[in-house]
N, C-alpha and C. Protein backbone atom coordinates (compact mmCIF):
# COMPACT_ATOMS: atom_id res chain seq x y z
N UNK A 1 108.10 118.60 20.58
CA UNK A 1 107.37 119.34 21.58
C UNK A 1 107.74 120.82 21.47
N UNK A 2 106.86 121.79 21.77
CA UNK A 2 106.66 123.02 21.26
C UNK A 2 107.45 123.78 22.99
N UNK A 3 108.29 124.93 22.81
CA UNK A 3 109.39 125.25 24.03
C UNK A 3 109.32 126.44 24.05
N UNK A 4 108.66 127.53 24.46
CA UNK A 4 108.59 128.63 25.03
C UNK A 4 109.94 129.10 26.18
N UNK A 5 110.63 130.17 25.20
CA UNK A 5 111.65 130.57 25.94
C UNK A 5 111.77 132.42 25.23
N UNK A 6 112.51 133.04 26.31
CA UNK A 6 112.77 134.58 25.93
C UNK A 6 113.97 134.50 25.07
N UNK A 7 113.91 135.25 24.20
CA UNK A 7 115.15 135.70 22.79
C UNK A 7 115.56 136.90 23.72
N UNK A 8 116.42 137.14 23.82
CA UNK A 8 117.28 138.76 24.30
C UNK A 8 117.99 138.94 23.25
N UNK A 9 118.15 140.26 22.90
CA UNK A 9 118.77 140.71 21.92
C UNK A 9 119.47 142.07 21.98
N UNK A 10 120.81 142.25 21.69
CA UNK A 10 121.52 143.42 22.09
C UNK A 10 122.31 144.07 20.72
N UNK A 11 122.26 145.28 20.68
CA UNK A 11 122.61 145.58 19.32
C UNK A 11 123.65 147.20 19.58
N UNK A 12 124.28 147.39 18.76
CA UNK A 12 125.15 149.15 18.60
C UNK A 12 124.21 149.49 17.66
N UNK A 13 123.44 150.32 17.89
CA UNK A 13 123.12 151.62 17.19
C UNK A 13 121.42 150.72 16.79
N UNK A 14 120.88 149.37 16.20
CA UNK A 14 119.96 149.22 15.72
C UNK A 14 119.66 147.47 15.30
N UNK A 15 118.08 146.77 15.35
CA UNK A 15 118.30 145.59 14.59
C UNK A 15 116.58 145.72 14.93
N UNK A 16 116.57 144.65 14.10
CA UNK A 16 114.79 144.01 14.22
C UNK A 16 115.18 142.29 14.08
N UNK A 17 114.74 141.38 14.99
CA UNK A 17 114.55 139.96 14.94
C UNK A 17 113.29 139.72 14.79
N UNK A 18 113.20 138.19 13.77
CA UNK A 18 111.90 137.65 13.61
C UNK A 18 112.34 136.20 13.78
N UNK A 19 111.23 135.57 14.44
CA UNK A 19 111.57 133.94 14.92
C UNK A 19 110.18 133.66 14.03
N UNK A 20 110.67 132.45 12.71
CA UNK A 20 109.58 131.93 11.95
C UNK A 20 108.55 132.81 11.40
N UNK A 21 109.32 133.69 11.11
CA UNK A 21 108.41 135.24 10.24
C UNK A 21 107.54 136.35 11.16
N UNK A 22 107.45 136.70 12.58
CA UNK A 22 107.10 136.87 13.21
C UNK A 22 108.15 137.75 14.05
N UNK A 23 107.97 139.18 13.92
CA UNK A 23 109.13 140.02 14.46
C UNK A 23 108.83 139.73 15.69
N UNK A 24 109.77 140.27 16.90
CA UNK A 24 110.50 139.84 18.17
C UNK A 24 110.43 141.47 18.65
N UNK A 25 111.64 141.48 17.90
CA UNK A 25 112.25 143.04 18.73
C UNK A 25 112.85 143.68 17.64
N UNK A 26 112.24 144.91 17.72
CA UNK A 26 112.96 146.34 17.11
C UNK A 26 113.78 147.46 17.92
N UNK A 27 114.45 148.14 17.51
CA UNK A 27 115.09 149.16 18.29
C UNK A 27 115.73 149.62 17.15
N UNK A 28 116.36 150.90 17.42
CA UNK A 28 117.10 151.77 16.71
C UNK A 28 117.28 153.57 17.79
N UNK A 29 118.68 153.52 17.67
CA UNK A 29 119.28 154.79 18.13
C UNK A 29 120.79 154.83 17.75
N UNK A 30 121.27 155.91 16.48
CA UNK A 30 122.11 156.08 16.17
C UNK A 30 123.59 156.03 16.60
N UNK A 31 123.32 156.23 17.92
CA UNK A 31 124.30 155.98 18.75
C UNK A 31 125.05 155.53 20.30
N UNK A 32 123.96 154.28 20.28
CA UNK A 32 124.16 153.20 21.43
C UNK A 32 125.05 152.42 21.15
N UNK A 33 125.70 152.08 22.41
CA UNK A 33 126.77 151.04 22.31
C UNK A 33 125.77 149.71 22.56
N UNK A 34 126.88 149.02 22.20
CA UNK A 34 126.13 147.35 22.78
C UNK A 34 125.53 147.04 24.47
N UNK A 35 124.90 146.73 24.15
CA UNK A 35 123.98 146.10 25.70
C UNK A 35 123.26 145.03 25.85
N UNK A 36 123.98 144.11 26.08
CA UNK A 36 123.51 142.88 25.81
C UNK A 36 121.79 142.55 26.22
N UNK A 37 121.14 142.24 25.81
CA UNK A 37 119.91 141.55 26.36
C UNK A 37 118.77 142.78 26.51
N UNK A 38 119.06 143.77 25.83
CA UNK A 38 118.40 144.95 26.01
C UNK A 38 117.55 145.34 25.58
N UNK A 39 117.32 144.54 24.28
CA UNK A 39 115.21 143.83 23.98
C UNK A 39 114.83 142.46 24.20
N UNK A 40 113.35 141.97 24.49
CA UNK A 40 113.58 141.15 24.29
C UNK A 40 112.38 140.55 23.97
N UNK A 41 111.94 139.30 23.85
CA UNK A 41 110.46 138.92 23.69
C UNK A 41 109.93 137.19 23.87
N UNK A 42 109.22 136.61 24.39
CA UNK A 42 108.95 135.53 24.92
C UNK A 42 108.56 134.79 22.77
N UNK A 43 109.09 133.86 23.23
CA UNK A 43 109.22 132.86 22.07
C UNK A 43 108.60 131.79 22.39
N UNK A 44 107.99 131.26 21.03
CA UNK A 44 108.03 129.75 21.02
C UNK A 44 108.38 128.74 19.78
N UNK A 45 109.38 127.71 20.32
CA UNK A 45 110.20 126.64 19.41
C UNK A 45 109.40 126.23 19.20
N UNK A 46 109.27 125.79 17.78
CA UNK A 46 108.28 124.23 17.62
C UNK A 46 109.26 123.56 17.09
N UNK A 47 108.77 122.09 17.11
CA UNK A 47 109.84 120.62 16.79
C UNK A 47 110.09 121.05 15.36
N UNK A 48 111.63 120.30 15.33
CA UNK A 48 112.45 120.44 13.99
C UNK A 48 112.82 122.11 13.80
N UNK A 49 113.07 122.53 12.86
CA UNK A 49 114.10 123.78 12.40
C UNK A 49 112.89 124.91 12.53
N UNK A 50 113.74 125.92 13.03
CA UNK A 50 112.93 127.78 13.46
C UNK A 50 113.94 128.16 12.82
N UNK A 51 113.19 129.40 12.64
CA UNK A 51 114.19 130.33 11.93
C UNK A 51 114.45 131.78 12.60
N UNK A 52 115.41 131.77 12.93
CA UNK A 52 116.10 133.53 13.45
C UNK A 52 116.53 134.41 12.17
N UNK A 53 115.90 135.51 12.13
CA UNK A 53 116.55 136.31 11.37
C UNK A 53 116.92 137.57 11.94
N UNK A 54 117.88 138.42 11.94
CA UNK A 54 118.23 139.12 12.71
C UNK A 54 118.76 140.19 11.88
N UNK A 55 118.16 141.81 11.47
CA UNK A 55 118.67 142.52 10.64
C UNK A 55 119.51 143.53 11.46
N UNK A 56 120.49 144.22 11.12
CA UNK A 56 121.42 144.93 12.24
C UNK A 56 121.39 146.22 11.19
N UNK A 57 121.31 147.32 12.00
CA UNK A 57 121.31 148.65 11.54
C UNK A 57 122.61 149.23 12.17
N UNK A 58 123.77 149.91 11.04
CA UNK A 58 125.06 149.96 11.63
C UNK A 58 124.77 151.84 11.58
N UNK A 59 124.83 152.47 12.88
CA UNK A 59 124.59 153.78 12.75
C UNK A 59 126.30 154.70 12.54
N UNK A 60 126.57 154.99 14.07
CA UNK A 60 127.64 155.85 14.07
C UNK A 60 128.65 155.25 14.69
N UNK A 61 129.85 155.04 14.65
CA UNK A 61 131.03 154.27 15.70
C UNK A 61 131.06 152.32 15.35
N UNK A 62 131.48 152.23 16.09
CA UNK A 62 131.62 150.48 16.50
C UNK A 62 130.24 149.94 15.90
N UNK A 63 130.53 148.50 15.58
CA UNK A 63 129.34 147.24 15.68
C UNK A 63 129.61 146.46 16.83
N UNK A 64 128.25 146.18 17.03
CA UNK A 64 127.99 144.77 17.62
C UNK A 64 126.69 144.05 18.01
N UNK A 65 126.82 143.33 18.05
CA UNK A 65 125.35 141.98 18.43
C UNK A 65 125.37 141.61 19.26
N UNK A 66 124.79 140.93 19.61
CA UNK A 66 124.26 139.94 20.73
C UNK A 66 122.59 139.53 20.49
N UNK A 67 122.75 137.97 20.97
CA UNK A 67 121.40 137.08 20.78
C UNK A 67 121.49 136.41 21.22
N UNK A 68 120.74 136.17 22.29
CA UNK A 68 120.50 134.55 23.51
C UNK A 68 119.01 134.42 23.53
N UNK A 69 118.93 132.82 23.45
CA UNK A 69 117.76 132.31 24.59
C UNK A 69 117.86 132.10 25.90
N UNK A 70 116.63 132.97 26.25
CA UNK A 70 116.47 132.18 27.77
C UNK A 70 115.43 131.26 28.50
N UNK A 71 115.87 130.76 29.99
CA UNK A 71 114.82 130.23 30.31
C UNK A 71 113.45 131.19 30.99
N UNK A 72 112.75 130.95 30.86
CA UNK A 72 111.45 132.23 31.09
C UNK A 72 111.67 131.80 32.54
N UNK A 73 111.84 131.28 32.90
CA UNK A 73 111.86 131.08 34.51
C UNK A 73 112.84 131.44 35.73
N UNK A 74 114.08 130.70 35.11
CA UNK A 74 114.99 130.68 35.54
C UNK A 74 116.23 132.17 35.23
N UNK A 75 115.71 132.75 33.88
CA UNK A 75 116.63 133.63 33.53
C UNK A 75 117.87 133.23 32.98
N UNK A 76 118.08 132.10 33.23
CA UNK A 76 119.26 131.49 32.90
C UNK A 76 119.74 131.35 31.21
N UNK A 77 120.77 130.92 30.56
CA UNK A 77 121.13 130.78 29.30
C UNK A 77 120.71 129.45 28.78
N UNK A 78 119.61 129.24 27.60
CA UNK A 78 119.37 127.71 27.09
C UNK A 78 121.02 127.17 26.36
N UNK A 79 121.02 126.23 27.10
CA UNK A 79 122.70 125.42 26.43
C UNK A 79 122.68 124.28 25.58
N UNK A 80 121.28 124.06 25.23
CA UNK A 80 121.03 122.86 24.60
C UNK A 80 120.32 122.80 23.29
N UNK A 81 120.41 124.18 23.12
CA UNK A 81 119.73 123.81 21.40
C UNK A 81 120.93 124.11 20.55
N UNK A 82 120.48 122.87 19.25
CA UNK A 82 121.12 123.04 18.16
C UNK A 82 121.41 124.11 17.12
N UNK A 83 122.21 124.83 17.32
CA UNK A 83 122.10 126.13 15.96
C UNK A 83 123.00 125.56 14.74
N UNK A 84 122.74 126.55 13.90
CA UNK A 84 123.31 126.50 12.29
C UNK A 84 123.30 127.77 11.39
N UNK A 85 124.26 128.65 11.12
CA UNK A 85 124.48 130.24 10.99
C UNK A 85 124.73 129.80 9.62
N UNK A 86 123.83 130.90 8.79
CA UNK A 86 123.74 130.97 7.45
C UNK A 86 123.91 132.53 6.92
């Protein structure tokens, strides 16, 4: 069954995500700190394996990431899907 949920995505300085070839969220500014959840874009799972790809642009200072699903409703954190980092 096909699951519509929001990707948030938080980045230092830059990134672009694509769920199943299909960009999400871009941003870029040389010199932002991390902020979690600070793009984001309504998704949808389909049954069996999706694919996240997540490119990170490292500008000036520190790294960091951040990437959650959420529930479109609730706001809340999805705790129940299976991941696998490649």
């Amino acid at each position: 069954m096909e699951r519509t949920l929001r990707l948030t995505v938080g980045s230092d300085d830059g990134e672009k995500s694509f769920l199943n070839g299909r960009r999400v969220t871009a941003f870029y500014t040389p010199s932002r700190r991390l902020s979690a959840d600070s793009e984001s874009g309504v998704v949808t799972l389909r049954p069996g394996k999706n694919f996240l790809l997540v490119k990170i642009v490292q500008g000036l200072g520190g790294v960091g990431h951040a990437v959650r699903f959420l529930d479109p409703e609730t706001k809340q954190p999805v705790t129940d899907l299976d991941v696998t980092l490649r």
